[in-house]
Protein backbone atom coordinates (compact mmCIF):
# COMPACT_ATOMS: atom_id res chain seq x y z
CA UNK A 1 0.00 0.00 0.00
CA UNK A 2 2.80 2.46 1.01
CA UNK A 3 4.78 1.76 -2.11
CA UNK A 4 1.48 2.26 -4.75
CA UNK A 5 1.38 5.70 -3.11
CA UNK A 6 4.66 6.59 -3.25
CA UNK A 7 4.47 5.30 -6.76
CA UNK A 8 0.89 8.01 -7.46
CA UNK A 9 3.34 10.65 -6.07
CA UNK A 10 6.40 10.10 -8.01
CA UNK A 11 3.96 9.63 -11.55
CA UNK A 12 2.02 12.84 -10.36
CA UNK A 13 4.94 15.16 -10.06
CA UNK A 14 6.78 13.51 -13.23
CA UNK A 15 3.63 14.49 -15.49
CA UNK A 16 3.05 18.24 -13.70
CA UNK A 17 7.60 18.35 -14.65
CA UNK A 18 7.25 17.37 -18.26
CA UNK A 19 3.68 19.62 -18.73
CA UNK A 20 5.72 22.38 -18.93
CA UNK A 21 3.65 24.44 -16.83
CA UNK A 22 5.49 23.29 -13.41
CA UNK A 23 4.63 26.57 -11.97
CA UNK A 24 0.87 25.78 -12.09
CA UNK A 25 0.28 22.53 -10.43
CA UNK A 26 -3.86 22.32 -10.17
CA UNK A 27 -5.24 23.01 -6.81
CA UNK A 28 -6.94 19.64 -7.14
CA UNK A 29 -3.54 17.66 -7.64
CA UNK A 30 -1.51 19.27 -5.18
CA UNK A 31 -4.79 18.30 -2.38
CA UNK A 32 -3.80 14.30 -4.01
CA UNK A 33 -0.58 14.68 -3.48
CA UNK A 34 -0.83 16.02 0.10
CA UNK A 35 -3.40 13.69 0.84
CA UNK A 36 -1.28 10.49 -0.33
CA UNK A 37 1.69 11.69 1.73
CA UNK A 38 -0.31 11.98 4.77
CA UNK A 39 -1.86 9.01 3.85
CA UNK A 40 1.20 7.23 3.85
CA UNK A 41 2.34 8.37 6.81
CA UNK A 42 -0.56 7.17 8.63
CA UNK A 43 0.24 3.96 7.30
CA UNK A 44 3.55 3.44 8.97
CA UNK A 45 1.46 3.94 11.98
CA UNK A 46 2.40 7.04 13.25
CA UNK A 47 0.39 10.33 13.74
CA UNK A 48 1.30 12.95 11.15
CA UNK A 49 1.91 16.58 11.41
CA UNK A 50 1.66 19.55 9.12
CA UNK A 51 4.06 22.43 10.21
CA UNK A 52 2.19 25.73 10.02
CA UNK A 53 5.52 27.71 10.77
CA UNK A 54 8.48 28.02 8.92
CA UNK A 55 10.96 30.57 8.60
CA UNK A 56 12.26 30.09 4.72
CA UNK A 57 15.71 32.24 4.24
CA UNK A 58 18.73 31.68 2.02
CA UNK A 59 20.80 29.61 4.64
CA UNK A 60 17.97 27.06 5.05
CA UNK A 61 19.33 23.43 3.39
CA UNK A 62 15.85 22.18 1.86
CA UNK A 63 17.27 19.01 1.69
CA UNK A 64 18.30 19.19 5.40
CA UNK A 65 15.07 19.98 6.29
CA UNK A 66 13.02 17.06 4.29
CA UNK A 67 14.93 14.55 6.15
CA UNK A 68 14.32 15.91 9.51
CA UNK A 69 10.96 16.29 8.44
CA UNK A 70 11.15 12.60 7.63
CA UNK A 71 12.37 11.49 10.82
CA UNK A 72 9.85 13.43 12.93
CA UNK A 73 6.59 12.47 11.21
CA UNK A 74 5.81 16.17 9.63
CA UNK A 75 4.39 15.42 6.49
CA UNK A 76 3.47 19.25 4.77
CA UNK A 77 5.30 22.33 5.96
CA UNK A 78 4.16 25.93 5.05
CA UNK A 79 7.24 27.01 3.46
CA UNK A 80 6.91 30.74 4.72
CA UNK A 81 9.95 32.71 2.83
CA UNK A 82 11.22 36.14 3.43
CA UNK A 83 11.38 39.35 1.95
CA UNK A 84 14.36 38.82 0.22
CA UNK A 85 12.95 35.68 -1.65
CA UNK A 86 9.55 36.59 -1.88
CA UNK A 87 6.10 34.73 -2.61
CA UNK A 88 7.62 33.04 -5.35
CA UNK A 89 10.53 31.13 -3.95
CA UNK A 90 7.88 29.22 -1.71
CA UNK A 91 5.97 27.78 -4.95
CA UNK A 92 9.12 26.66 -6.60
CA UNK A 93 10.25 24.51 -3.40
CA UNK A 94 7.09 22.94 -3.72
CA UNK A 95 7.00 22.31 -7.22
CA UNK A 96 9.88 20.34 -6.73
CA UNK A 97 8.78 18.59 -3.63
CA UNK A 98 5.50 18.67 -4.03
CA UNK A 99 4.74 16.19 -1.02
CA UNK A 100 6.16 18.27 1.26
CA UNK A 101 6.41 21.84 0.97
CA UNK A 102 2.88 24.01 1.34
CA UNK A 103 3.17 27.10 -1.10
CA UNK A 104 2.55 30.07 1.27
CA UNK A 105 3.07 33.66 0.70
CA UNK A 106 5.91 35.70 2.07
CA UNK A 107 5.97 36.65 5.79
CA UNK A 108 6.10 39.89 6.99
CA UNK A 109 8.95 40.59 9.01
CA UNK A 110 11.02 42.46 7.14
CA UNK A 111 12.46 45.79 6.45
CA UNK A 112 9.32 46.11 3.78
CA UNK A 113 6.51 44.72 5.83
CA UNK A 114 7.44 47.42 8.60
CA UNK A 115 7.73 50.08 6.60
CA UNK A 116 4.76 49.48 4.97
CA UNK A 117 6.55 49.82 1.74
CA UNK A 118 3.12 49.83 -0.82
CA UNK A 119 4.99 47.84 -3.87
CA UNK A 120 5.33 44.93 -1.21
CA UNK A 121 1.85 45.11 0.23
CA UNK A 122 -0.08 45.30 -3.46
CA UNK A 123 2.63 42.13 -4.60
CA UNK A 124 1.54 40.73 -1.35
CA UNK A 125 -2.26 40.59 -2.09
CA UNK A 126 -1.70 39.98 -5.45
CA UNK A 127 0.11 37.36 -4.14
CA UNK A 128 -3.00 36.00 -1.65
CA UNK A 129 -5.57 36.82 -4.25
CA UNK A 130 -3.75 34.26 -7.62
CA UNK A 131 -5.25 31.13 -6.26
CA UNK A 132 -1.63 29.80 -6.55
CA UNK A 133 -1.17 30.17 -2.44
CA UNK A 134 -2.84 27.36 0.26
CA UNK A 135 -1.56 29.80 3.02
CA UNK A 136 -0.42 32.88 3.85
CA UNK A 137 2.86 33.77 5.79
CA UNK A 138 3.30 35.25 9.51
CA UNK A 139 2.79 38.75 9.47
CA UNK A 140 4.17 40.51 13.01
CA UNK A 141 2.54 42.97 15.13
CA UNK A 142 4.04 43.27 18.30
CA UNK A 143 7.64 41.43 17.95
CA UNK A 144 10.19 41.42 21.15
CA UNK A 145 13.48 40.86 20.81
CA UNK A 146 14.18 37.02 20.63
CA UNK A 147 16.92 34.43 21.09
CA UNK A 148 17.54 34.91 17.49
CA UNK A 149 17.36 38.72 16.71
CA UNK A 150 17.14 42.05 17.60
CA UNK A 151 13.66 43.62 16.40
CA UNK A 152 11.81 45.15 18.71
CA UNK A 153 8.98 46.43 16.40
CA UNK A 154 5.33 47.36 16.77
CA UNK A 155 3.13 47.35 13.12
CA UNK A 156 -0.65 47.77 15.16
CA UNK A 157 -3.27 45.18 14.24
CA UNK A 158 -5.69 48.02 13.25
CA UNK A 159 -2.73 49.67 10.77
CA UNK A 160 -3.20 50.30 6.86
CA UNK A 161 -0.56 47.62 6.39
CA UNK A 162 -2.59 44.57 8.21
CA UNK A 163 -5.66 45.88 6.89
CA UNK A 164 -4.04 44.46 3.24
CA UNK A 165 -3.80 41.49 5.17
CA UNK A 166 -6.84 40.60 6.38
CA UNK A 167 -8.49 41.93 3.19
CA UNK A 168 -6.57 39.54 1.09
CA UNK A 169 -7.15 36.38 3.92
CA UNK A 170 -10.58 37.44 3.79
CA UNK A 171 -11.42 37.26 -0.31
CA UNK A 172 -8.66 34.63 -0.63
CA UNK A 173 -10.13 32.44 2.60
CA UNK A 174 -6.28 31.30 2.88
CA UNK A 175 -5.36 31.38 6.61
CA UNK A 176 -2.48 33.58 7.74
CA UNK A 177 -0.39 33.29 11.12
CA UNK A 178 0.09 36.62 13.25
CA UNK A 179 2.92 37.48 15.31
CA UNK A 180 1.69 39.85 18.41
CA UNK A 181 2.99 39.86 21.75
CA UNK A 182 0.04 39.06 24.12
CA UNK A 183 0.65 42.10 26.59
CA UNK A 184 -3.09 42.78 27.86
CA UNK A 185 -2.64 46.32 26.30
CA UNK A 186 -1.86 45.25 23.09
CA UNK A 187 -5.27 42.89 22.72
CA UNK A 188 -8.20 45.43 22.02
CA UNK A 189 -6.28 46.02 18.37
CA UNK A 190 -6.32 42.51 17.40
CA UNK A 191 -9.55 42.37 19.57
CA UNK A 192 -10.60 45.16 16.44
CA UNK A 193 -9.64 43.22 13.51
CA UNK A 194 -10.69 39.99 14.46
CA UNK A 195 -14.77 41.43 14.68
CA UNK A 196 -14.23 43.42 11.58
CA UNK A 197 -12.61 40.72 9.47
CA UNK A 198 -14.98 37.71 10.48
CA UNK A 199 -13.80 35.62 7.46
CA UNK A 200 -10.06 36.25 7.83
CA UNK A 201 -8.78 32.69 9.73
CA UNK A 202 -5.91 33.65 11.90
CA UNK A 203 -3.43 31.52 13.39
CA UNK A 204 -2.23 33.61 16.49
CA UNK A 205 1.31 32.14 16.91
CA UNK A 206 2.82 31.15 20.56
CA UNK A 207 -0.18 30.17 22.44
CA UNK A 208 1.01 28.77 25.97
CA UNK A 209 3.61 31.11 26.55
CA UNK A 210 3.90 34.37 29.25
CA UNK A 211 6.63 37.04 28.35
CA UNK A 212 5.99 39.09 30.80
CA UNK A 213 4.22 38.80 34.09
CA UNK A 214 3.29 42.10 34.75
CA UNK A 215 2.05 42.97 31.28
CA UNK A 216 0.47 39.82 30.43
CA UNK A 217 -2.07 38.91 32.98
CA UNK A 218 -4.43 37.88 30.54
CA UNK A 219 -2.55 35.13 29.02
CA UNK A 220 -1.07 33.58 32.57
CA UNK A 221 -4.18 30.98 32.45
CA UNK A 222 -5.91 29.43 29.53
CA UNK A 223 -8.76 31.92 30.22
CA UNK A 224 -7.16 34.82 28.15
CA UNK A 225 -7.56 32.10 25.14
CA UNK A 226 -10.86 30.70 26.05
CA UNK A 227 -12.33 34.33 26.51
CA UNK A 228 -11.18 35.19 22.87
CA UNK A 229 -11.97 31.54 21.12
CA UNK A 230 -15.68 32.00 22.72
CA UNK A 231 -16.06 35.41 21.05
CA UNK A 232 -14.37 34.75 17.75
CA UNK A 233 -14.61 32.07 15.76
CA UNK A 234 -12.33 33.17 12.98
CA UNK A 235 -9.22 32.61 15.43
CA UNK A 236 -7.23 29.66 15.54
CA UNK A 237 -3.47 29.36 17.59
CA UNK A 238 -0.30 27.45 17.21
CA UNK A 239 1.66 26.26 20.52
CA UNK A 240 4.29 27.66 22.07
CA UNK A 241 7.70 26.06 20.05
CA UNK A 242 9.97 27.03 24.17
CA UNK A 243 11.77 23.86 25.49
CA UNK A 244 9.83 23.89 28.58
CA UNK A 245 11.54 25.62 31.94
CA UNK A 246 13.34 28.28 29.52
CA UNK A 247 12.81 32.04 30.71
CA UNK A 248 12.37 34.78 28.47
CA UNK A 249 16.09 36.54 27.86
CA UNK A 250 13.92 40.38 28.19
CA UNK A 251 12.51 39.74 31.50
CA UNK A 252 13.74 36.35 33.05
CA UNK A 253 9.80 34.83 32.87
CA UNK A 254 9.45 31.30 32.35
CA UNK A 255 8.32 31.05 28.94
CA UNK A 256 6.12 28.19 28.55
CA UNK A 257 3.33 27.99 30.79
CA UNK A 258 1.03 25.70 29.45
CA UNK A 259 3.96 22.99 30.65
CA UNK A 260 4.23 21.64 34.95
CA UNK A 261 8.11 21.25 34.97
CA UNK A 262 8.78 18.97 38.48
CA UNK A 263 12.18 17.04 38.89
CA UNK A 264 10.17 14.32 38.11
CA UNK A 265 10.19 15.47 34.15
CA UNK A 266 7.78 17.86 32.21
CA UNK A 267 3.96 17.44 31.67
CA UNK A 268 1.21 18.81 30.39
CA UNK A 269 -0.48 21.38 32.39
CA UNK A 270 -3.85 19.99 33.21
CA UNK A 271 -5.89 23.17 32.41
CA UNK A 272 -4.58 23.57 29.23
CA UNK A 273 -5.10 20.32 28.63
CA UNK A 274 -9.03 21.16 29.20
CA UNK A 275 -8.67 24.08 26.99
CA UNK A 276 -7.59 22.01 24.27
CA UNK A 277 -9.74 19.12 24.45
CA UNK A 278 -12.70 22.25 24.80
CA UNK A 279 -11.80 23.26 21.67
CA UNK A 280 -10.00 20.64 19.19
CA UNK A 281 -10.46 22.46 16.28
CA UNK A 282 -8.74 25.88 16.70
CA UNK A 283 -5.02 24.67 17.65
CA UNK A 284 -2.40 23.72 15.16
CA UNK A 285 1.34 23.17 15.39
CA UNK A 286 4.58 25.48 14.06
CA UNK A 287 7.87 24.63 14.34
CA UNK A 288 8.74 27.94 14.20
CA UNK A 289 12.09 27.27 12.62
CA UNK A 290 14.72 29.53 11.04
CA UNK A 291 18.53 29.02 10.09
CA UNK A 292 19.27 30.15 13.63
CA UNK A 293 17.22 27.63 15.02
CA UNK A 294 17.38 24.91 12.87
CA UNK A 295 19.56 22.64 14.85
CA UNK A 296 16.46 22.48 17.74
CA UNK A 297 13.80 21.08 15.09
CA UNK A 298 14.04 17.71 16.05
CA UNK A 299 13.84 19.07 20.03
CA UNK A 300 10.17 20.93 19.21
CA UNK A 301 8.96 17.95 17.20
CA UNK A 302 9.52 15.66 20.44
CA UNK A 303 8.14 17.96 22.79
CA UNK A 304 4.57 18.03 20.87
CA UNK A 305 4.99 14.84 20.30
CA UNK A 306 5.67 12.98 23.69
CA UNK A 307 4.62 16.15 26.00
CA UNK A 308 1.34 17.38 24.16
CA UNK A 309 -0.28 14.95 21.79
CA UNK A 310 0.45 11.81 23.60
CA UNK A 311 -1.49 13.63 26.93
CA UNK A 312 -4.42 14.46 24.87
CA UNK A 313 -7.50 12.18 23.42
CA UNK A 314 -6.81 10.37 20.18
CA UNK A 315 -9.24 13.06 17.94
CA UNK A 316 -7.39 15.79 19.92
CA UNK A 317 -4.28 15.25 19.45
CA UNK A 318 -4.86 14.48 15.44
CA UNK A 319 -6.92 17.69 15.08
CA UNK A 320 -3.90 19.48 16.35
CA UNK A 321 -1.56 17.85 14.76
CA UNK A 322 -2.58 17.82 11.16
CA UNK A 323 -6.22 17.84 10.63
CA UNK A 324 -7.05 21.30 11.65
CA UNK A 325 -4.50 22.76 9.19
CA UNK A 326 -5.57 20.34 6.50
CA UNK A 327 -9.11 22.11 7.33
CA UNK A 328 -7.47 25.52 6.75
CA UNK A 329 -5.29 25.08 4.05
CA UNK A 330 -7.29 23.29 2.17
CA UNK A 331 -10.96 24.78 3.16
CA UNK A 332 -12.25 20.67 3.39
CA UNK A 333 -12.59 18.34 6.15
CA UNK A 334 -10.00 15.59 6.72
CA UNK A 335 -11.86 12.13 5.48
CA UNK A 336 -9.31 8.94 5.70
């Protein structure tokens, strides 16, 4: 069974190669091709998981990354790329690798997106609006500085520049992942956009993780998410990528706090857990990965894997892992 679908695969992507058209693989064929792949991981018996997250510059080694891919179970990744490589570079990766790379849209979180430079934000929902796109990429708000650079940026919610964004989610219905720093002053702009834009699906990234303890008293608990996933229905979240027990460099707060960390190992925080299994279908999972983190891939995969999904019900932990994004990215329900 696993070979005959490795074999549909293989034929698929040789006849889209020798069409001459490889930059326009049908919507319908790609949706085969992802389906067989997850398909076939399913088959070997172990749970599969689309990435929603990924970081796409120049120093990333594709080939590195389909092998760790391999090894960890992810079967689809939304290939996110920068400014520098634009939309494009993400549907050539996945013309060649067709069953594993999702062909996203630039992020925004660049020079260009924060300058609201109007050349990138009309190629951007050009972009979002071709029908060539399953996702779009992760557009920040609020950004701290992180382990891996030095932005410490603010592009509101409610600006001119996101408004292009959750116009083009909106007419497009692709889904688009939002960077925003969950300080309880920071909320009623997002708060803004998310009852404006009802049809805009946005994956707020990071959920499970406290920055700051005296600026984010909303998002301590699971009831800062629960309050917002009761009024809005057109927001999703992906979980916090921390190794559990790691403090925030910008104010020494443990970062993940949907995790109990005991000397006796790390668990799964049992009201999370609720909130979860409350609402299976509005978490997903991002790696979060970029050439500065790349080495700590395999680390993330293992946490959700043996820390999250294995503490959660069987149709839990397989709506977060893949069948929630398949929803999203593909607009259908997962059927096996």
């Amino acid at each position: 069974m696993l070979v005959m679908q490795r074999i549909f695969i293989t034929a698929l992507f040789i006849f889209i190669s020798l069409s001459g058209n490889a930059c326009a693989i049908e919507r319908g064929d790609q949706i085969k091709i992802f389906k067989k792949k997850i398909e076939s991981v399913i088959g070997q018996g172990k749970m599969p998981i689309i990435d929603v997250e990924f970081h796409c510059g120049e120093k990333i080694d594709i080939g590195a990354l389909m092998k760790k891919m391999d090894r960890n179970g992810v079967v689809l990744t939304w290939l996110g790329p920068n400014e520098k490589l634009g939309s494009d570079y993400s549907l050539q990766i996945s013309n060649k690798h067709p069953d594993y790379f999702v062909p996203t849209t630039v992020h925004g979180d660049g020079k260009l997106w924060h300058g609201s430079d109007k050349a990138f934000l009309d190629r951007l929902a050009r972009d979002a609006r071709s029908g060539k796109y399953f996702a779009m990429g992760e557009f920040e708000a609020r950004h701290y500085i992180s382990s891996t650079n030095n932005r410490d940026v603010h592009m509101p919610v409610d600006s001119e520049a996101m408004r292009v964004v959750f116009e083009a989610a909106s007419e497009a219905d692709l889904p688009f992942l939002l960077h925003h720093e969950a300080e309880d002053a920071m909320l009623p702009e997002l708060e803004r956009m998310l009852a404006k834009y009802p049809k805009a699906k946005v994956i707020w990234c990071h959920i499970g993780r406290n920055r700051n303890n005296l600026t984010w008293k909303k998002f301590r608990t699971p009831d800062g998410a629960r309050e917002l996933l009761l009024k809005y229905p057109n927001l999703y979240f992906d979980l916090v990528q921390s190794k559990p027990g790691s403090r925030y460099r910008g104010t020494g707060a443990v970062e993940g706090v949907m995790y109990n960390v005991t000397l006796l190992g790390v668990s799964l925080d049992p009201e999370w857990k609720m909130l979860f299994e409350e609402f299976p279908d509005r978490f997903v999972i991002g790696s979060d990965m970029n050439a500065g983190r790349f080495d700590n891939y395999d680390r993330v995969m293992e946490t959700f894997r043996d820390i999250v999904l294995v503490s959660l019900k069987k149709e839990v932990a397989e709506g977060i892992a893949f069948k929630n994004a398949w929803r999203l990215m593909t607009g259908i329900n997962w059927q096996e």
